[in-house]
PDB file of N, CA and C in Angstrom:
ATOM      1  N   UNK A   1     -76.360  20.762   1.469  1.00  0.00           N
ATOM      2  CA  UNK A   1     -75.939  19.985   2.614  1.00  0.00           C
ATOM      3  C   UNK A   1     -74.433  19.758   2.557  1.00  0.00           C
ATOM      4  N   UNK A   2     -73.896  20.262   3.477  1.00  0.00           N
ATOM      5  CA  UNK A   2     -72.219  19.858   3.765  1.00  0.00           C
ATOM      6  C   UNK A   2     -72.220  18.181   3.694  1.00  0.00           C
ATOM      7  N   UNK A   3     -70.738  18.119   3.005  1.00  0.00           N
ATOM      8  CA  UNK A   3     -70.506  16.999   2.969  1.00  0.00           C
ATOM      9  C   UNK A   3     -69.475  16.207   4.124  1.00  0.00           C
ATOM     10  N   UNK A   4     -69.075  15.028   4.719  1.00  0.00           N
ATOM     11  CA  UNK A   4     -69.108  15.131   5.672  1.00  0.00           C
ATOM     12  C   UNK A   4     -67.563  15.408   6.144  1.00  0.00           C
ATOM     13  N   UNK A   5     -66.656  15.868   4.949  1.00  0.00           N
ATOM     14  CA  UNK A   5     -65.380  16.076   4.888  1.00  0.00           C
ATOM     15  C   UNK A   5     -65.302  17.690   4.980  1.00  0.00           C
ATOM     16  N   UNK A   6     -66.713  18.657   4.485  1.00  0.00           N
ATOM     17  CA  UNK A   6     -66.133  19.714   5.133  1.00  0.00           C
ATOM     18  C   UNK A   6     -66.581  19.822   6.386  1.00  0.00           C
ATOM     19  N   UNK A   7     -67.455  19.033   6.787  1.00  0.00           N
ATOM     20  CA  UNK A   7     -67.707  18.902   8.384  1.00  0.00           C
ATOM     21  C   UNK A   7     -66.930  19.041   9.390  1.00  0.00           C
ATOM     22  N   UNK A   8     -66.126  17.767   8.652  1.00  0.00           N
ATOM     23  CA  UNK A   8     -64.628  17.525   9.615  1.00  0.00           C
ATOM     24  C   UNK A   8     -63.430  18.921   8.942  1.00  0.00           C
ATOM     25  N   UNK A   9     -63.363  19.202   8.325  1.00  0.00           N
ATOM     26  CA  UNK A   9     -62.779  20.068   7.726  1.00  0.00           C
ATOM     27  C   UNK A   9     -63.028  21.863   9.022  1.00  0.00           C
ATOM     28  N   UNK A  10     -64.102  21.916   8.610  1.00  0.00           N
ATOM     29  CA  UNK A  10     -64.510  22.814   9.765  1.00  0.00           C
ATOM     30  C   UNK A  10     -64.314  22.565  11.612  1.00  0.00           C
ATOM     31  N   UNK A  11     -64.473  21.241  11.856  1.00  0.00           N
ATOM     32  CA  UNK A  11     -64.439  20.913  13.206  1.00  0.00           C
ATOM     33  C   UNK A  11     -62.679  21.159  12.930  1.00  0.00           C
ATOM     34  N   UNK A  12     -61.777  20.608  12.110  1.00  0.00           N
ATOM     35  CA  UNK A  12     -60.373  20.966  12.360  1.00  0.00           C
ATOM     36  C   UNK A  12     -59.774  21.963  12.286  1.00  0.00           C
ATOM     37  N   UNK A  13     -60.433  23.294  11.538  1.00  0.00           N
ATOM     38  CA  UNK A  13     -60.259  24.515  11.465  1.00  0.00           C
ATOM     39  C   UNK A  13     -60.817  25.251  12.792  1.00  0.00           C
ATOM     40  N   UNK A  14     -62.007  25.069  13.464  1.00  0.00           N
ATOM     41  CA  UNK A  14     -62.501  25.497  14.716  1.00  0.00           C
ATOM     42  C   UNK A  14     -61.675  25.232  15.740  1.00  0.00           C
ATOM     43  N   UNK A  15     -60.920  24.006  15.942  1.00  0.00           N
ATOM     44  CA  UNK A  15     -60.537  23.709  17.045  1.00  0.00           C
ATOM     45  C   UNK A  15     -58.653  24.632  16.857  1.00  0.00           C
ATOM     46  N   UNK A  16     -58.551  24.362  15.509  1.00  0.00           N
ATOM     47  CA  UNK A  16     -57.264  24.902  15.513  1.00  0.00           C
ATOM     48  C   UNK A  16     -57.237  26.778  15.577  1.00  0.00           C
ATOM     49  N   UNK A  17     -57.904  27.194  15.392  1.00  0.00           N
ATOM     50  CA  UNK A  17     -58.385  28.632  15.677  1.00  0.00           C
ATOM     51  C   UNK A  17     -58.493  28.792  17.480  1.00  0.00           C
ATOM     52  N   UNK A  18     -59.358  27.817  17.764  1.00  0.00           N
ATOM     53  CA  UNK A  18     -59.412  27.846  19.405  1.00  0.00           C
ATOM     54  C   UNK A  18     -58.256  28.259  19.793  1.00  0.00           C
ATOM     55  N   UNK A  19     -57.556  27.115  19.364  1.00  0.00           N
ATOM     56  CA  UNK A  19     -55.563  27.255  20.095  1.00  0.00           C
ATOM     57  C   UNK A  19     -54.961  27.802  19.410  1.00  0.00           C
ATOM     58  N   UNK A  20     -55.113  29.207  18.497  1.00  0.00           N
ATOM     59  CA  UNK A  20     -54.288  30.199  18.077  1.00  0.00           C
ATOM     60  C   UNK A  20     -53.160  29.527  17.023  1.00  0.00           C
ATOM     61  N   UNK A  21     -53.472  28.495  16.801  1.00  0.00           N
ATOM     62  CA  UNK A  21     -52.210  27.509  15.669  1.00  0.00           C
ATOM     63  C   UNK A  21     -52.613  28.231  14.370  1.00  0.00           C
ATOM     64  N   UNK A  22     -51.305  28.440  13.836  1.00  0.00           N
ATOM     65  CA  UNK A  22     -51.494  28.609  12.213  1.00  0.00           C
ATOM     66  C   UNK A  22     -51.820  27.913  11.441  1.00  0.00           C
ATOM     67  N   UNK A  23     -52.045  27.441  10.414  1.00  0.00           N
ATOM     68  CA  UNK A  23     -51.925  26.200   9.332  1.00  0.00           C
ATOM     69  C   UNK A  23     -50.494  25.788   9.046  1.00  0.00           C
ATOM     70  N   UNK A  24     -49.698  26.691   9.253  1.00  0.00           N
ATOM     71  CA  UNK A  24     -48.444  26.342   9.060  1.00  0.00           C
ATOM     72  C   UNK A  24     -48.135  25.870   9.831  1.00  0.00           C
ATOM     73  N   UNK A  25     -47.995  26.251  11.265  1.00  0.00           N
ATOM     74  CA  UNK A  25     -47.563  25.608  12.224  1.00  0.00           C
ATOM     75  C   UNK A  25     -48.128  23.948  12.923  1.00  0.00           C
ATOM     76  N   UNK A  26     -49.660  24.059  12.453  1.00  0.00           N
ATOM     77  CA  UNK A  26     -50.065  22.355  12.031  1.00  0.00           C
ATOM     78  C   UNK A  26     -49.685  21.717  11.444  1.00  0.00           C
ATOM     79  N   UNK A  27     -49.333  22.266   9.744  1.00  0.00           N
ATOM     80  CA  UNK A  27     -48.514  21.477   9.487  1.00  0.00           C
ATOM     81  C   UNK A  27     -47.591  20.352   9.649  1.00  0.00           C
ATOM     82  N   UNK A  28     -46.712  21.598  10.278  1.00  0.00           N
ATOM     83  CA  UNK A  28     -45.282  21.176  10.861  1.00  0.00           C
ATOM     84  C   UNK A  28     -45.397  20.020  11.699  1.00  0.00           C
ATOM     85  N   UNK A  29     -46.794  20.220  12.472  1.00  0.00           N
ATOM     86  CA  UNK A  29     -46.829  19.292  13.782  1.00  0.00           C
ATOM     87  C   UNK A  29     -47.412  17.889  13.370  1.00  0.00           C
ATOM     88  N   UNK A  30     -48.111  17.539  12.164  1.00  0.00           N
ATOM     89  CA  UNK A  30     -48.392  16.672  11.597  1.00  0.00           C
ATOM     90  C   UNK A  30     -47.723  16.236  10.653  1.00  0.00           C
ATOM     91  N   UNK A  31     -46.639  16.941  10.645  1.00  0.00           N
ATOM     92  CA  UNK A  31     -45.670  16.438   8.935  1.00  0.00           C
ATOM     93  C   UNK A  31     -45.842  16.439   7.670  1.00  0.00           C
ATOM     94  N   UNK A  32     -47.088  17.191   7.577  1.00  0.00           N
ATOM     95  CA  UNK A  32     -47.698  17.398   6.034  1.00  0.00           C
ATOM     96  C   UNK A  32     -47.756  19.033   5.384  1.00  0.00           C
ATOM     97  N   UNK A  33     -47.969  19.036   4.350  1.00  0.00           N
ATOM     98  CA  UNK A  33     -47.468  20.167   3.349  1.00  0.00           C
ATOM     99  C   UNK A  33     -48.934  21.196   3.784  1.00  0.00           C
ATOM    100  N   UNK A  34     -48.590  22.569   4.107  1.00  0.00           N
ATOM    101  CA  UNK A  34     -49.804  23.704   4.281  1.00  0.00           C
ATOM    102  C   UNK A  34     -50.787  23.011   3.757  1.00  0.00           C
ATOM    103  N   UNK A  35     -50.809  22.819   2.267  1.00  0.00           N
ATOM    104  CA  UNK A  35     -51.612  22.881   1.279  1.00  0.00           C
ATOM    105  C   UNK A  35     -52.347  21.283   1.979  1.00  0.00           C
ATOM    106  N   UNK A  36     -52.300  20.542   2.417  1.00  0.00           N
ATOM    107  CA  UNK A  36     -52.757  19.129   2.877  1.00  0.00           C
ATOM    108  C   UNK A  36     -53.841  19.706   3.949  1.00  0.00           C
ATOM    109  N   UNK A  37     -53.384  20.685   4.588  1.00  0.00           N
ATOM    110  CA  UNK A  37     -54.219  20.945   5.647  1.00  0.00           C
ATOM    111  C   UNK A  37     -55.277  22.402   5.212  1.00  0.00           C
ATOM    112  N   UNK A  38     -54.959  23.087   4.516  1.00  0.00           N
ATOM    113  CA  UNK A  38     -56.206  24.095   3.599  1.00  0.00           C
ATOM    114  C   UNK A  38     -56.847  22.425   2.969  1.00  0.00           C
ATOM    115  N   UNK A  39     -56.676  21.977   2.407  1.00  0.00           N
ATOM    116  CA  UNK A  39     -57.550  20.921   1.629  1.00  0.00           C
ATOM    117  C   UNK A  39     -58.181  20.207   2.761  1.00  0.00           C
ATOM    118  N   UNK A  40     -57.583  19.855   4.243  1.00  0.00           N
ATOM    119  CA  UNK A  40     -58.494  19.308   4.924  1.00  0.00           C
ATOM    120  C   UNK A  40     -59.437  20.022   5.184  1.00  0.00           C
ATOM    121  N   UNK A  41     -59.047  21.200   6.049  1.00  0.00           N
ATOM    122  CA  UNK A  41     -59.900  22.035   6.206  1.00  0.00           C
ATOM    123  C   UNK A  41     -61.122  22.639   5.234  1.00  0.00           C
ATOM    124  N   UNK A  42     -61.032  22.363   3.956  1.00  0.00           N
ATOM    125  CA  UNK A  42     -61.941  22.718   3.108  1.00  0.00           C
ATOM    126  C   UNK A  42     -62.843  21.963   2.829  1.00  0.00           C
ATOM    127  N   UNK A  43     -62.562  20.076   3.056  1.00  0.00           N
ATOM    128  CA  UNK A  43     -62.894  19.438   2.980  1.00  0.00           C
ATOM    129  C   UNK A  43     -62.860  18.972   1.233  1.00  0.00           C
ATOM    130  N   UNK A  44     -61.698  19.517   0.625  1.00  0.00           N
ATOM    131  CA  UNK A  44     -61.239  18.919  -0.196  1.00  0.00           C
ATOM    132  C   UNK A  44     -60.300  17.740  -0.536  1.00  0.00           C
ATOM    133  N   UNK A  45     -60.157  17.128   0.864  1.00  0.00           N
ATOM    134  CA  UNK A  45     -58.974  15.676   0.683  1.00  0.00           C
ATOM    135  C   UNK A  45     -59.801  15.589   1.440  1.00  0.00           C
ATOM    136  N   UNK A  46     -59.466  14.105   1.579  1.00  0.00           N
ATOM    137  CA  UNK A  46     -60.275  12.722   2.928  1.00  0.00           C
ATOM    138  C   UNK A  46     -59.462  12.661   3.272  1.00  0.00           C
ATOM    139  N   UNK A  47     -58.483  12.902   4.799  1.00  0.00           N
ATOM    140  CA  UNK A  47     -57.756  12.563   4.965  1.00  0.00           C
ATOM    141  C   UNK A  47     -57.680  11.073   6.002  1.00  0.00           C
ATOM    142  N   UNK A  48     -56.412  10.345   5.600  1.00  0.00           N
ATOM    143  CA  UNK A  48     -56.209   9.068   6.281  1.00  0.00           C
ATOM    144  C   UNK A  48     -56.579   8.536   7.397  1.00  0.00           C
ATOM    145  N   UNK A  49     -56.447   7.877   8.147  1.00  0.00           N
ATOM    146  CA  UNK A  49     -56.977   7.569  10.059  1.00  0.00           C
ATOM    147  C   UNK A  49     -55.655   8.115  10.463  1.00  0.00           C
ATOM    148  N   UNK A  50     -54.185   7.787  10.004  1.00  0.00           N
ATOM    149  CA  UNK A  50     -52.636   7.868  10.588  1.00  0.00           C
ATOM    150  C   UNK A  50     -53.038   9.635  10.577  1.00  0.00           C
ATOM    151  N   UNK A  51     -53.853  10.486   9.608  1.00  0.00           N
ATOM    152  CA  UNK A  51     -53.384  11.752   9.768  1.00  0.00           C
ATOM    153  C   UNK A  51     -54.650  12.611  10.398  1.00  0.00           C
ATOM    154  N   UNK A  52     -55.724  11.929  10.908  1.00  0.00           N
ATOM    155  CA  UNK A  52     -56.566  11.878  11.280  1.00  0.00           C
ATOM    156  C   UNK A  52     -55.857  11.741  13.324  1.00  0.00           C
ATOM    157  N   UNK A  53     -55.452  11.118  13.485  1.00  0.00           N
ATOM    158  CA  UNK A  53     -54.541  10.868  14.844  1.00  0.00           C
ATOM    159  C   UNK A  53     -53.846  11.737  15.292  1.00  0.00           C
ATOM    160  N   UNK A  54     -52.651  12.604  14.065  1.00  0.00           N
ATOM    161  CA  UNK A  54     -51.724  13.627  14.033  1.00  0.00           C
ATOM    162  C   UNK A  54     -52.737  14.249  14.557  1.00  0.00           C
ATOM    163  N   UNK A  55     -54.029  14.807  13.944  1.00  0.00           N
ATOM    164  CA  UNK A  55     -54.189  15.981  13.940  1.00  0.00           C
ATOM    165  C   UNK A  55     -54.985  15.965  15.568  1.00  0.00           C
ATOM    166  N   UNK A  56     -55.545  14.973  15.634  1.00  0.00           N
ATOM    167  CA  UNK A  56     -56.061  14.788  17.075  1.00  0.00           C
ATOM    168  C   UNK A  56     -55.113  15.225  18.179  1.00  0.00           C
ATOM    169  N   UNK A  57     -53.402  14.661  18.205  1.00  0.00           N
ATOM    170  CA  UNK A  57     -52.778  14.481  18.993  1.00  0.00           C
ATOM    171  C   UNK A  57     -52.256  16.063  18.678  1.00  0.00           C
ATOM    172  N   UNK A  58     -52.233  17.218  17.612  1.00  0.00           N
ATOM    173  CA  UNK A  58     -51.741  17.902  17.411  1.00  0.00           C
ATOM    174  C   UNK A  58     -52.617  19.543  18.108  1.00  0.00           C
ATOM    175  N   UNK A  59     -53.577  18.847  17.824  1.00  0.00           N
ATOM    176  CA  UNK A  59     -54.972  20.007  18.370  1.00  0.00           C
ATOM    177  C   UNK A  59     -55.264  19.727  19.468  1.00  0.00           C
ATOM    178  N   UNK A  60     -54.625  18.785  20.111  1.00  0.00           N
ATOM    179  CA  UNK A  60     -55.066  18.367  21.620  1.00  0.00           C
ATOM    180  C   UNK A  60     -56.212  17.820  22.032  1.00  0.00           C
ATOM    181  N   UNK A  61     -56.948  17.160  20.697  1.00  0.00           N
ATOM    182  CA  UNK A  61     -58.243  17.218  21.162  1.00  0.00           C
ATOM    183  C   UNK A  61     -58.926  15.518  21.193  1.00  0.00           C
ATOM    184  N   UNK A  62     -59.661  14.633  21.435  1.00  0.00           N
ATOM    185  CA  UNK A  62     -59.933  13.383  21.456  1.00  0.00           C
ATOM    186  C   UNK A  62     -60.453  13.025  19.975  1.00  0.00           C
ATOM    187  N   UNK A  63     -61.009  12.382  19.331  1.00  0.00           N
ATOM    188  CA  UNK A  63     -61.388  11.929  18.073  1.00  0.00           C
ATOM    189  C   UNK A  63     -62.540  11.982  18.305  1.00  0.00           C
ATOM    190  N   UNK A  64     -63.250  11.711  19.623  1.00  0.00           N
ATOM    191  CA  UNK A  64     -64.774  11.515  19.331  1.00  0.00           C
ATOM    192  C   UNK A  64     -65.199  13.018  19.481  1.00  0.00           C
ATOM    193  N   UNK A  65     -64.325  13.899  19.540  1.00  0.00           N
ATOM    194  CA  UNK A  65     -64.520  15.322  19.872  1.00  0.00           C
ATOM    195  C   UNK A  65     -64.274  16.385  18.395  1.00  0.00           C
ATOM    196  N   UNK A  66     -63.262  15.636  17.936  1.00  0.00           N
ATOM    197  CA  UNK A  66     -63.325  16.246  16.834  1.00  0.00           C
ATOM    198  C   UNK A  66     -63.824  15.267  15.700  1.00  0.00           C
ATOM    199  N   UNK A  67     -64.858  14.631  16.092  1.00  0.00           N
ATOM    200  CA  UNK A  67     -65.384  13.653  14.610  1.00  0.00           C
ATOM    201  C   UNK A  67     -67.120  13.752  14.830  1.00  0.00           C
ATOM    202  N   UNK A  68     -67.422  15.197  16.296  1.00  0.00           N
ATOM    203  CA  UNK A  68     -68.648  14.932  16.163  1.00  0.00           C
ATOM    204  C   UNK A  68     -69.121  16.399  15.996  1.00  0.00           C
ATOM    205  N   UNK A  69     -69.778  16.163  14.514  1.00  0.00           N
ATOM    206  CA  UNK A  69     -70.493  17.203  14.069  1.00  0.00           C
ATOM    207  C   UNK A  69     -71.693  16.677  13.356  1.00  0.00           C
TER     208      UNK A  69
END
């Protein structure tokens, strides 16, 4: 059973694939290091609510949209 960080990990990798964004270029748009965002995406970090927002506001997408899996 996935845990619920690669859940979200996957919902932030899906949506950022949708819109052709790199990891790098998320990065950039959230202010955090590649490696912050492979670890989200893997669901190896928890990341914060403040970077949890970035990434909402960065992927274009609402929170209840990318927090439902």
């Amino acid at each position: 059973m996935k845990s619920i960080y690669q859940a979200f990990g996957e919902s932030v990798k899906k949506r950022r694939k949708e819109l052709g964004v790199s990891q790098e270029d998320l990065a950039f748009q959230i202010k955090r290091d590649v490696r912050s965002v492979i670890a989200i995406e893997t669901g190896d970090r928890n990341p914060t609510l403040k970077t949890i927002y970035s990434l909402c506001k960065a992927l274009k997408i609402s929170s209840s949209k990318l927090l439902s899996f």
